[in-house]
C-alpha atoms as a PDB file:
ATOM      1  CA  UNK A   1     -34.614 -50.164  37.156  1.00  0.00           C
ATOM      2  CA  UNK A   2     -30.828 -50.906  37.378  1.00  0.00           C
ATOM      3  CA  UNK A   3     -29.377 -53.778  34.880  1.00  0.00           C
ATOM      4  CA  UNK A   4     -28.196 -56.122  37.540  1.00  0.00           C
ATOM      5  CA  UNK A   5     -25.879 -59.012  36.450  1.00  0.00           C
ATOM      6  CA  UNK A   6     -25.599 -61.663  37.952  1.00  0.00           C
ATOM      7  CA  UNK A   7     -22.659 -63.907  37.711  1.00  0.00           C
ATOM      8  CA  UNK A   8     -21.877 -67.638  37.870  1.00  0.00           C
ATOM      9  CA  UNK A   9     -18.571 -67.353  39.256  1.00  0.00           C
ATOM     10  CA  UNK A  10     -19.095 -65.392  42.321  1.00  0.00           C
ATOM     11  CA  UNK A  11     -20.729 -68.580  43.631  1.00  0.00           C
ATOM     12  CA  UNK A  12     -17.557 -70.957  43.820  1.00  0.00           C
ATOM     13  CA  UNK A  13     -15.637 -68.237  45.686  1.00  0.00           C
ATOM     14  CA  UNK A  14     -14.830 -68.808  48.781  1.00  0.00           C
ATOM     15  CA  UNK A  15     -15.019 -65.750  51.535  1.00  0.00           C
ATOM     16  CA  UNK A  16     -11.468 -64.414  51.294  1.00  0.00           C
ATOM     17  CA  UNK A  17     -11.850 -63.848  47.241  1.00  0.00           C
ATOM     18  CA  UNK A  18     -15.041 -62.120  48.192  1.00  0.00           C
ATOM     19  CA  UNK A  19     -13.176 -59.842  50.321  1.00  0.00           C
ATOM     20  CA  UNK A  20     -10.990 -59.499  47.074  1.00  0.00           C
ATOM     21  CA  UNK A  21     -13.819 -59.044  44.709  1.00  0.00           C
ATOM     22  CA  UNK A  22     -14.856 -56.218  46.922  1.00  0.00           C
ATOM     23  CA  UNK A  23     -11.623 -54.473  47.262  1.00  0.00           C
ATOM     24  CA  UNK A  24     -11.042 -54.827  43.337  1.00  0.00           C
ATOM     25  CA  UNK A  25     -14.888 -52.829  42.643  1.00  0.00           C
ATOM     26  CA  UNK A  26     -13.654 -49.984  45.524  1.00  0.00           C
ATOM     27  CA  UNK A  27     -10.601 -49.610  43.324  1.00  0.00           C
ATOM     28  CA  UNK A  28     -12.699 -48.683  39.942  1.00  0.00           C
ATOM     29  CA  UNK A  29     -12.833 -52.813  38.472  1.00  0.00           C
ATOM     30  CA  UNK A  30     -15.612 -54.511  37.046  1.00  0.00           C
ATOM     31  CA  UNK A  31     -15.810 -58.246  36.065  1.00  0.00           C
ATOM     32  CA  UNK A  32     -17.514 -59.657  33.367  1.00  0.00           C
ATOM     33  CA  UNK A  33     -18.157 -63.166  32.718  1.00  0.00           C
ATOM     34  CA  UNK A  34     -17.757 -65.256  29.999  1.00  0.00           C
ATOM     35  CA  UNK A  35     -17.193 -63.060  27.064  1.00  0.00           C
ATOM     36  CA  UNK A  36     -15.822 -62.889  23.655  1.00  0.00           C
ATOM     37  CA  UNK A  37     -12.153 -62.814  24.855  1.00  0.00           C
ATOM     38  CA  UNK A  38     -12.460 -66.301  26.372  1.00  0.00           C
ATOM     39  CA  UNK A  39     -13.192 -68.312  23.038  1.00  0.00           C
ATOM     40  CA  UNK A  40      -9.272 -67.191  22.123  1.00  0.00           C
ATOM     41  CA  UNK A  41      -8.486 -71.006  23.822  1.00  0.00           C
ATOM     42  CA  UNK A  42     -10.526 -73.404  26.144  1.00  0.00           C
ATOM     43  CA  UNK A  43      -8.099 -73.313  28.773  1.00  0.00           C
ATOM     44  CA  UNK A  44      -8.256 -69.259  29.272  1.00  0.00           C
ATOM     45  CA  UNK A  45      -9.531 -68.938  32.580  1.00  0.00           C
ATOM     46  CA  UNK A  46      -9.533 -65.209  32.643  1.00  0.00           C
ATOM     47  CA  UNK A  47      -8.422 -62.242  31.773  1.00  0.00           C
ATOM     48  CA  UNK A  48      -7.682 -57.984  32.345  1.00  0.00           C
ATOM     49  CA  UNK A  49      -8.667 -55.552  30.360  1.00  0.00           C
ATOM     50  CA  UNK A  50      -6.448 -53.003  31.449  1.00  0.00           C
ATOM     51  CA  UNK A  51      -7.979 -49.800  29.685  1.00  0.00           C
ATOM     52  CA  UNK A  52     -11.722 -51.086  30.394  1.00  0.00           C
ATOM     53  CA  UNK A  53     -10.920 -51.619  34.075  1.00  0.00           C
ATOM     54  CA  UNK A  54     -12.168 -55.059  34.152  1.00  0.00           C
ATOM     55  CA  UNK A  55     -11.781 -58.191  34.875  1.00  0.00           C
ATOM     56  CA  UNK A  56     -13.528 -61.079  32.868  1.00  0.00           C
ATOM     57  CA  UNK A  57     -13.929 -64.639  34.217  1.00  0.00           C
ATOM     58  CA  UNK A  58     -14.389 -67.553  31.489  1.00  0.00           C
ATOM     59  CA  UNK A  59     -16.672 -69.902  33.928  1.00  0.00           C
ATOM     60  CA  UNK A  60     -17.727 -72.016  30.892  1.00  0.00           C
ATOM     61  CA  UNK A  61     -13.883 -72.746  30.158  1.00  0.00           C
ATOM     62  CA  UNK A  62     -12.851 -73.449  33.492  1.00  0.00           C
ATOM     63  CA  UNK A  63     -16.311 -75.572  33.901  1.00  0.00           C
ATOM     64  CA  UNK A  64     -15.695 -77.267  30.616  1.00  0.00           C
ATOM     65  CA  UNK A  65     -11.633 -77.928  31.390  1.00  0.00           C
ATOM     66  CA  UNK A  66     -12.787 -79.554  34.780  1.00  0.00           C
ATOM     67  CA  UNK A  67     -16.235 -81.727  32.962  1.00  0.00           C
ATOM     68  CA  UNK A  68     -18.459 -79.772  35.500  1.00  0.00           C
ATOM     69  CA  UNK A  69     -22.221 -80.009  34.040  1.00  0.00           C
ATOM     70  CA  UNK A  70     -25.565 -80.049  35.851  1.00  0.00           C
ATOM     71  CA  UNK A  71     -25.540 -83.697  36.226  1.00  0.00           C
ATOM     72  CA  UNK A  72     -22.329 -83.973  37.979  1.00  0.00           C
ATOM     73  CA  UNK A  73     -22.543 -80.800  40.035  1.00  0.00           C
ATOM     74  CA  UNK A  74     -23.257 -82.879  43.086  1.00  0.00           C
ATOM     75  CA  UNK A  75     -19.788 -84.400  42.905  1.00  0.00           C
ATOM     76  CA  UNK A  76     -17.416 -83.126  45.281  1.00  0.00           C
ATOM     77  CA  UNK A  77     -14.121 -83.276  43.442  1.00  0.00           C
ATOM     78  CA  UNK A  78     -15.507 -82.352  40.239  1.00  0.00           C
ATOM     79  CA  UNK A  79     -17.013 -79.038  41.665  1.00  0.00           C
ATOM     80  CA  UNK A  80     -13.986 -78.335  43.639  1.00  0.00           C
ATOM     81  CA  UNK A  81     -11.473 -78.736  40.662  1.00  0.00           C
ATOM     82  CA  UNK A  82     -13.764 -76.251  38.779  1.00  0.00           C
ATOM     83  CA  UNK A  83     -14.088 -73.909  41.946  1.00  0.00           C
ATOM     84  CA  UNK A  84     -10.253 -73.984  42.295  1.00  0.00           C
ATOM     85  CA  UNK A  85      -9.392 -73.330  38.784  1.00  0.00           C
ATOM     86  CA  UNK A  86     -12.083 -70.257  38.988  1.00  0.00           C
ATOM     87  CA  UNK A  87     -10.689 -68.665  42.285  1.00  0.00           C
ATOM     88  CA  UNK A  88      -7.239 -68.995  41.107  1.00  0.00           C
ATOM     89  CA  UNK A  89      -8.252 -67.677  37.933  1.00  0.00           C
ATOM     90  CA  UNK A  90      -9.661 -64.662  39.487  1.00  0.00           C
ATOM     91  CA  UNK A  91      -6.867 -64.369  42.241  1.00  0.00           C
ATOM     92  CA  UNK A  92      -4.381 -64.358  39.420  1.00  0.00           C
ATOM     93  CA  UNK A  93      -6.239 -61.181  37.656  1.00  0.00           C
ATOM     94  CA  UNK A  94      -6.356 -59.554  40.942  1.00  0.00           C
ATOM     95  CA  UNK A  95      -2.315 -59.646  41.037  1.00  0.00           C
ATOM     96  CA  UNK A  96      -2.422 -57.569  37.575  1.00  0.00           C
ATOM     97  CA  UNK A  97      -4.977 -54.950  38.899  1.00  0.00           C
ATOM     98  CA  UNK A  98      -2.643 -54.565  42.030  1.00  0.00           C
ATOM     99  CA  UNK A  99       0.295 -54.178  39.489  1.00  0.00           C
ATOM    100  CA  UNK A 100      -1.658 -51.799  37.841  1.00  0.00           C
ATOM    101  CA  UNK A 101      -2.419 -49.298  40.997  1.00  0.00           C
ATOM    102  CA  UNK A 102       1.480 -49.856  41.615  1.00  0.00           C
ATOM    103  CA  UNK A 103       1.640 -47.363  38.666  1.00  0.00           C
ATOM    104  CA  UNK A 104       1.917 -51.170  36.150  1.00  0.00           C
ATOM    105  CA  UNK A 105       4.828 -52.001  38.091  1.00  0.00           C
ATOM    106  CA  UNK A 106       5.856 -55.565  39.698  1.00  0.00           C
ATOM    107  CA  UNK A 107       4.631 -55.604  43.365  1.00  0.00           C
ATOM    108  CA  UNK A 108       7.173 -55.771  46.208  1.00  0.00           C
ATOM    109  CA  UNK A 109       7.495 -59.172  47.760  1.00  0.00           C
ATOM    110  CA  UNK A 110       9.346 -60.321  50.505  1.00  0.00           C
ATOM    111  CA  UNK A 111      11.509 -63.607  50.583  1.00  0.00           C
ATOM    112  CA  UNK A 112      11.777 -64.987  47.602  1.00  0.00           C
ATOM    113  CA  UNK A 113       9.528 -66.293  44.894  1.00  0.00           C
ATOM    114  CA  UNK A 114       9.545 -69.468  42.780  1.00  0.00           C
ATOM    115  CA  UNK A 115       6.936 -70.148  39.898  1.00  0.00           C
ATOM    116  CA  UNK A 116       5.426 -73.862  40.448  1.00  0.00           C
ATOM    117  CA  UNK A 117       6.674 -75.974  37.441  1.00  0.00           C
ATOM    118  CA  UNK A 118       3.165 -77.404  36.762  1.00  0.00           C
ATOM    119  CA  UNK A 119       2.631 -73.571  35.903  1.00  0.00           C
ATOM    120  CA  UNK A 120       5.120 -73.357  33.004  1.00  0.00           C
ATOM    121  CA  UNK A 121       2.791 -73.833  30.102  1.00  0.00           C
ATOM    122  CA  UNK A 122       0.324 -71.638  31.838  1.00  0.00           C
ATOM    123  CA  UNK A 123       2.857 -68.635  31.472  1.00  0.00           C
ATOM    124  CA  UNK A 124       4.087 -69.065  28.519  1.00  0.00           C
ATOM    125  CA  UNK A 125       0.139 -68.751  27.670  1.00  0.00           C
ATOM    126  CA  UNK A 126      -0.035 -65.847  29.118  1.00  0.00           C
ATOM    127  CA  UNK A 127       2.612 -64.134  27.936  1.00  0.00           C
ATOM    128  CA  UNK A 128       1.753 -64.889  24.478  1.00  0.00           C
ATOM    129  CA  UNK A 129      -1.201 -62.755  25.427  1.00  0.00           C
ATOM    130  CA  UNK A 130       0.243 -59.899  27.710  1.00  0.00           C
ATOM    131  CA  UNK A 131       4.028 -60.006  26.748  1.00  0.00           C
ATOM    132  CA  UNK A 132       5.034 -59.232  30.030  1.00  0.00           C
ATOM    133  CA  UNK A 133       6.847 -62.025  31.702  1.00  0.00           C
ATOM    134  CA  UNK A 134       7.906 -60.847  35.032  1.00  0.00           C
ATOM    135  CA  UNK A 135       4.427 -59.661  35.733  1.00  0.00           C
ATOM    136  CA  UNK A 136       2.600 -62.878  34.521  1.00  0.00           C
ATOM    137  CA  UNK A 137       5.547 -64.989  36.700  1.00  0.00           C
ATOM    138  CA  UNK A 138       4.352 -62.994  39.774  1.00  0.00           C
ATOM    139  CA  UNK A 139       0.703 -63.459  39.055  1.00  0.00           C
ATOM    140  CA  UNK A 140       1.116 -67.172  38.608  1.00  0.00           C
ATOM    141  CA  UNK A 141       3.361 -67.199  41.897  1.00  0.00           C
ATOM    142  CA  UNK A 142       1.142 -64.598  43.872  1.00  0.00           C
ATOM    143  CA  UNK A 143      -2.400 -66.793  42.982  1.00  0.00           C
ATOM    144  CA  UNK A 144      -1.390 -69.548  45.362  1.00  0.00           C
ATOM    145  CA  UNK A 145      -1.780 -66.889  48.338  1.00  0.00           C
ATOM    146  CA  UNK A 146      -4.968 -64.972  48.310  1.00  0.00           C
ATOM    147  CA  UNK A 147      -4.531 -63.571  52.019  1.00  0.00           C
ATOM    148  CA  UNK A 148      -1.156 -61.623  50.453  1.00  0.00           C
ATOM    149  CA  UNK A 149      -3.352 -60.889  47.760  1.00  0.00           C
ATOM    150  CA  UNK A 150      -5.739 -58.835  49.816  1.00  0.00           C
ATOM    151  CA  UNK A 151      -3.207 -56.782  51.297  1.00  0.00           C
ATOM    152  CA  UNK A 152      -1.453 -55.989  48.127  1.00  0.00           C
ATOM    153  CA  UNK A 153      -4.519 -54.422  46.797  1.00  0.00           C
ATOM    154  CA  UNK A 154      -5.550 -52.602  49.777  1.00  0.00           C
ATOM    155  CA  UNK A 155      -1.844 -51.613  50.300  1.00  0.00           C
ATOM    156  CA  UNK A 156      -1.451 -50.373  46.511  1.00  0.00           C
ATOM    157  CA  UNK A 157      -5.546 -49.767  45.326  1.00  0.00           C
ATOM    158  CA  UNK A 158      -7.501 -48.286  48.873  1.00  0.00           C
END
């Protein structure tokens, strides 16, 4: 019988990060959920393990960072802050495995593209992890806009 994980944060994804979920497994990802990587900080939302293929989504942390629990899962804005913070999360690791089947380089976007301010300290997080500005920047800007998303990974990954 096949070990079949199940995983918390496929359910506050809406249909177009499905779409990406699927697109990321044709192109040789996995995700993972919740694992040693996110206790490095409480507001790590996710990650990419570049050499394992994989993506990992901290659902505790983002569910945590938003005061999501079983009691308050009914309300609306609490679930939908958490849900939010998860599908960006996971949009945002979805722009670094497109970068990576663009050979690790920076995807190529039209018109041009500004980093949201509230975003700063996000980045600077980030980088502190990956070193590699320009490609968190475009991550951060890119996980705004999962339709784009989608067709940079089936234009750079299928």
């Amino acid at each position: 019988m096949e070990n079949i994980k199940i995983m918390e944060f496929i359910d506050f994804l809406d249909k177009i990060e499905v779409e990406i979920l699927q697109i990321v497994e044709k192109a040789g990802y996995e995700t993972a959920e919740n694992t040693k990587l996110c206790l490095l900080g409480k507001n790590y939302a996710g990650f990419l393990i570049k050499k394992k293929k994989e993506i990992v989504i901290c659902t505790s942390n983002a569910k945590k960072k938003e005061g999501y629990t079983i009691l308050k899962m009914n309300k609306k804005d609490i679930y939908e802050r958490t849900a939010l913070r998860i599908k960006k999360a996971f949009r945002h690791e979805s722009v670094h495995v497109a970068q990576e089947c663009n050979d690790g380089n920076l995807l190529k976007i039209e018109g041009k593209q500004s980093i949201n301010p509230s975003k700063i300290n996000a980045l600077h997080g980030s980088m502190r992890i990956s070193g590699e500005e320009e490609k968190e920047r475009q991550a951060y800007i890119l996980e705004d806009k999962p339709k784009l998303i989608k067709n940079e990974l089936r234009k750079y990954c299928l």
